[in-house]
N, C-alpha and C. Protein backbone atom coordinates (compact mmCIF):
# COMPACT_ATOMS: atom_id res chain seq x y z
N UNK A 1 28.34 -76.90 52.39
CA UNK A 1 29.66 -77.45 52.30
C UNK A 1 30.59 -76.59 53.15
N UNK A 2 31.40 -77.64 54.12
CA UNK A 2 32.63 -76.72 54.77
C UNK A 2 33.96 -77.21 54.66
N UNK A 3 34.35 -76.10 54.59
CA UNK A 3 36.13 -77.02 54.46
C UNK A 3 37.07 -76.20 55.13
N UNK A 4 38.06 -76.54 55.24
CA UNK A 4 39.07 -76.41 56.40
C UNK A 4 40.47 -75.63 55.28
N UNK A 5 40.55 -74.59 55.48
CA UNK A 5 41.60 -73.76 54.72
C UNK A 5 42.67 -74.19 55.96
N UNK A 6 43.75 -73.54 55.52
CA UNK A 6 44.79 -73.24 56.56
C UNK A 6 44.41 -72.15 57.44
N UNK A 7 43.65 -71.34 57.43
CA UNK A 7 43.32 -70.68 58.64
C UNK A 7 41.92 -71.08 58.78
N UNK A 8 41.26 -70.30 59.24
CA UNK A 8 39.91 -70.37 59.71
C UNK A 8 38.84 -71.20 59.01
N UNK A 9 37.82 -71.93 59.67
CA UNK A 9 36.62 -73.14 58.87
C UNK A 9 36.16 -71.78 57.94
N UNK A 10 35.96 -72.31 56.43
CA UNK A 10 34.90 -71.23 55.55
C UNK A 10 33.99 -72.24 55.40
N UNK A 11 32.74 -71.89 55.88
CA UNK A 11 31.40 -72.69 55.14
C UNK A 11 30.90 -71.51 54.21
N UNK A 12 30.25 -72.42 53.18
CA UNK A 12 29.32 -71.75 52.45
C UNK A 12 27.79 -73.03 52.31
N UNK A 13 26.59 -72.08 52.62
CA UNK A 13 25.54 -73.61 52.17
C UNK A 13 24.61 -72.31 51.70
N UNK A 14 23.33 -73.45 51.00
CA UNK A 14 22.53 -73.02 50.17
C UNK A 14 21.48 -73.78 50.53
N UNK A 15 20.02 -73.39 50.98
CA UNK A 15 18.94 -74.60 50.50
C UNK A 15 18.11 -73.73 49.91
N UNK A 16 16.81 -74.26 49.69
CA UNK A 16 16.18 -73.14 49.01
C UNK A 16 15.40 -71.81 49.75
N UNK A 17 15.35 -71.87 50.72
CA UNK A 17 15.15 -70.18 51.39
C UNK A 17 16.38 -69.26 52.03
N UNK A 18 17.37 -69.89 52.10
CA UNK A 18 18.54 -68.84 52.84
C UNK A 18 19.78 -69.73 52.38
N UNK A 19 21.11 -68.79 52.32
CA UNK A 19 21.94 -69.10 51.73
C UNK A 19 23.07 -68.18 52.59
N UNK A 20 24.31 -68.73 53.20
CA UNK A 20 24.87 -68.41 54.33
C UNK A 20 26.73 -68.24 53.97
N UNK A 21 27.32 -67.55 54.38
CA UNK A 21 28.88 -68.11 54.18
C UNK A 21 29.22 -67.73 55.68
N UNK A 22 30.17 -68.29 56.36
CA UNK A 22 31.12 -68.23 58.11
C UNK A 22 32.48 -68.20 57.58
N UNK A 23 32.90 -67.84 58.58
CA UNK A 23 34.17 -68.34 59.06
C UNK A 23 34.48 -67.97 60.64
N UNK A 24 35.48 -68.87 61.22
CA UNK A 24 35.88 -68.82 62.21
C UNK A 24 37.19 -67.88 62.90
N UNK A 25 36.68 -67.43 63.93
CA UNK A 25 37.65 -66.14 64.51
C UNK A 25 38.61 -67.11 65.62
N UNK A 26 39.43 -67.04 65.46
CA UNK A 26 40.43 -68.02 66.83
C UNK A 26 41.07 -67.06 67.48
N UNK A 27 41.82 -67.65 68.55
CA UNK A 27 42.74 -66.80 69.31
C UNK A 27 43.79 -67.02 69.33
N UNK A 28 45.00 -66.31 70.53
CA UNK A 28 46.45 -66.92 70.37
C UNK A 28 46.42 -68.02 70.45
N UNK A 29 45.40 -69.46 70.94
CA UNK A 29 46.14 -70.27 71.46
C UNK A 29 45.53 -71.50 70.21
N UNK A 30 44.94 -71.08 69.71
CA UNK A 30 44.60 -71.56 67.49
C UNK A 30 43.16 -72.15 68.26
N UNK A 31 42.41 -71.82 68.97
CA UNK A 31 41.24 -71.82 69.58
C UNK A 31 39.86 -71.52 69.10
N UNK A 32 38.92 -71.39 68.25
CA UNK A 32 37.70 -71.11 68.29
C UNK A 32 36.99 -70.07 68.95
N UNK A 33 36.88 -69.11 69.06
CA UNK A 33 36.44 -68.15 70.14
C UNK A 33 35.02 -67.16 69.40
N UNK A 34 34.75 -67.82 68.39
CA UNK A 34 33.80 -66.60 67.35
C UNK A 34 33.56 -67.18 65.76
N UNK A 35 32.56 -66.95 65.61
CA UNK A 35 32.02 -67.36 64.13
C UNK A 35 31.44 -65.81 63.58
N UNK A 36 31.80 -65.45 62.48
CA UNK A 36 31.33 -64.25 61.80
C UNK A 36 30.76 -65.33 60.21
N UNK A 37 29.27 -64.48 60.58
CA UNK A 37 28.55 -65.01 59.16
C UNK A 37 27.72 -63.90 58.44
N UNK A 38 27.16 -63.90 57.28
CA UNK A 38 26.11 -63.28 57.07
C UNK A 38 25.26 -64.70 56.07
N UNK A 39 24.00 -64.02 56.17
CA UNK A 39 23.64 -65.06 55.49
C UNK A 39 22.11 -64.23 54.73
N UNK A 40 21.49 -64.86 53.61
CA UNK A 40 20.18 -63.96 52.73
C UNK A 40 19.55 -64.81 52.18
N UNK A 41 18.42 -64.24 51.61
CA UNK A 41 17.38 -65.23 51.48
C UNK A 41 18.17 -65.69 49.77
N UNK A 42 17.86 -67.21 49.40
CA UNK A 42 18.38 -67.52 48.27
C UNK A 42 18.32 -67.28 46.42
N UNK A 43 16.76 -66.67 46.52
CA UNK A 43 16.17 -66.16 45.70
C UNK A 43 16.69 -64.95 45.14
N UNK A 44 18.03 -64.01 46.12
CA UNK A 44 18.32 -62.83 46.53
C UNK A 44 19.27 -62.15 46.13
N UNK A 45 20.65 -63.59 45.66
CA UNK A 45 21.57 -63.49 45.66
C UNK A 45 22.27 -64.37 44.48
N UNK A 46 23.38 -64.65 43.65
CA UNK A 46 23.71 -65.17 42.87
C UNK A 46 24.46 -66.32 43.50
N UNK A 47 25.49 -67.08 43.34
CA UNK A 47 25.74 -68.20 43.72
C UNK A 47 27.34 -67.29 43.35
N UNK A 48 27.85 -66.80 42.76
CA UNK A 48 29.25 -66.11 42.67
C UNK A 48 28.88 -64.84 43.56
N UNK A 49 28.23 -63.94 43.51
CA UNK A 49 28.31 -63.14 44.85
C UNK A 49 28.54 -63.24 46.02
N UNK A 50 27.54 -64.73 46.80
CA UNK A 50 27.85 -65.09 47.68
C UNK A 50 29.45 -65.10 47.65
N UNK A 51 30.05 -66.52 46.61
CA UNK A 51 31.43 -67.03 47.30
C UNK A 51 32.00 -65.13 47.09
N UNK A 52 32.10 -64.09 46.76
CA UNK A 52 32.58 -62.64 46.72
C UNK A 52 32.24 -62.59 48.40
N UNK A 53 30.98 -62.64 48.47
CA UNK A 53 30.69 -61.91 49.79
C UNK A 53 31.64 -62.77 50.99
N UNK A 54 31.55 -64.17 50.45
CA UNK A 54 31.80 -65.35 51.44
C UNK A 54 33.56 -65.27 51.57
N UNK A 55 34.65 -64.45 50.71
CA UNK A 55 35.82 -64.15 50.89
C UNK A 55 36.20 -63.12 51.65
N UNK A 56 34.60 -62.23 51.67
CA UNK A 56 35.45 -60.88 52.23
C UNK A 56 34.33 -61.52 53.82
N UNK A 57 34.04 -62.09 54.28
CA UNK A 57 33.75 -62.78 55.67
C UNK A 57 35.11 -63.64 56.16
N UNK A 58 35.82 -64.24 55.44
CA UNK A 58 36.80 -64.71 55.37
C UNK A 58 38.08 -63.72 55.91
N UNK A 59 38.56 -62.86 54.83
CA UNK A 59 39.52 -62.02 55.14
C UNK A 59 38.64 -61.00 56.54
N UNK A 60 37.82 -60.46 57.01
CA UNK A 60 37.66 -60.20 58.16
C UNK A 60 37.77 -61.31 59.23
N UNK A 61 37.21 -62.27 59.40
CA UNK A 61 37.68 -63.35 60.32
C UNK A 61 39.21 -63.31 60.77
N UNK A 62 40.02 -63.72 59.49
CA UNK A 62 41.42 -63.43 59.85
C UNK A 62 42.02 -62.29 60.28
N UNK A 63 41.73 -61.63 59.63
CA UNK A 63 41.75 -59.89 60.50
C UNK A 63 41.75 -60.07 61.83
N UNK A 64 40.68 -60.37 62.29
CA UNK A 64 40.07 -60.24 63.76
C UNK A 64 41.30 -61.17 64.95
N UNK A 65 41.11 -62.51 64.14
CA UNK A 65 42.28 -63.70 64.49
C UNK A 65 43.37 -63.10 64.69
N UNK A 66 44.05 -62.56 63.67
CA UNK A 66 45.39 -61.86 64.04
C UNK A 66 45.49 -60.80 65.41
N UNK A 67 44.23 -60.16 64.96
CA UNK A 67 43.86 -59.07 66.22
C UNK A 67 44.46 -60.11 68.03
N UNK A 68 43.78 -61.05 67.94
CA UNK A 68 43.88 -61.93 69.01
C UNK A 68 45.23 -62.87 69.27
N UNK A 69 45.60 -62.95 67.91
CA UNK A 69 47.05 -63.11 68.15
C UNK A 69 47.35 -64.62 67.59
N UNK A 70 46.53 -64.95 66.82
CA UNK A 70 46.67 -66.07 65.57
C UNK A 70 47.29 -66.02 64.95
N UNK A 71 48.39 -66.97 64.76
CA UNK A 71 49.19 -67.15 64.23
C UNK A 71 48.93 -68.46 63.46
N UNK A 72 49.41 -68.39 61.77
CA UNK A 72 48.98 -69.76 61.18
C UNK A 72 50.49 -70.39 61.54
């Protein structure tokens, strides 16, 4: 599942061997320029850790965005 915050795409998916969260890094011009993910095997991880892990992929993305000069 992906959805569209006010800043950057957050996906999170699950099947049964790997389980992933993204988000998207933009630039000044609200552009796409970078995807930061991590992702683990599913067996590995809890389903609330992930979305934990999958916020702090999030708040670095935007980090980075701002770095470049993103502005929401």
């Amino acid at each position: 599942m992906c959805k569209r915050k006010i800043a950057p795409l957050d996906c999170r998916k699950e099947s049964e061997t790997v389980a992933f969260v993204a988000a998207s890094v933009f630039d000044h011009r609200k552009q796409p320029v970078a995807c930061l993910w991590i992702s683990v095997l599913s067996d590995r991880i809890t389903s609330s850790r992930l979305d934990l892990h999958g916020a702090k992929v999030q708040q670095f993305a935007e980090q980075l965005s701002k770095q470049l000069g993103y502005q929401r």
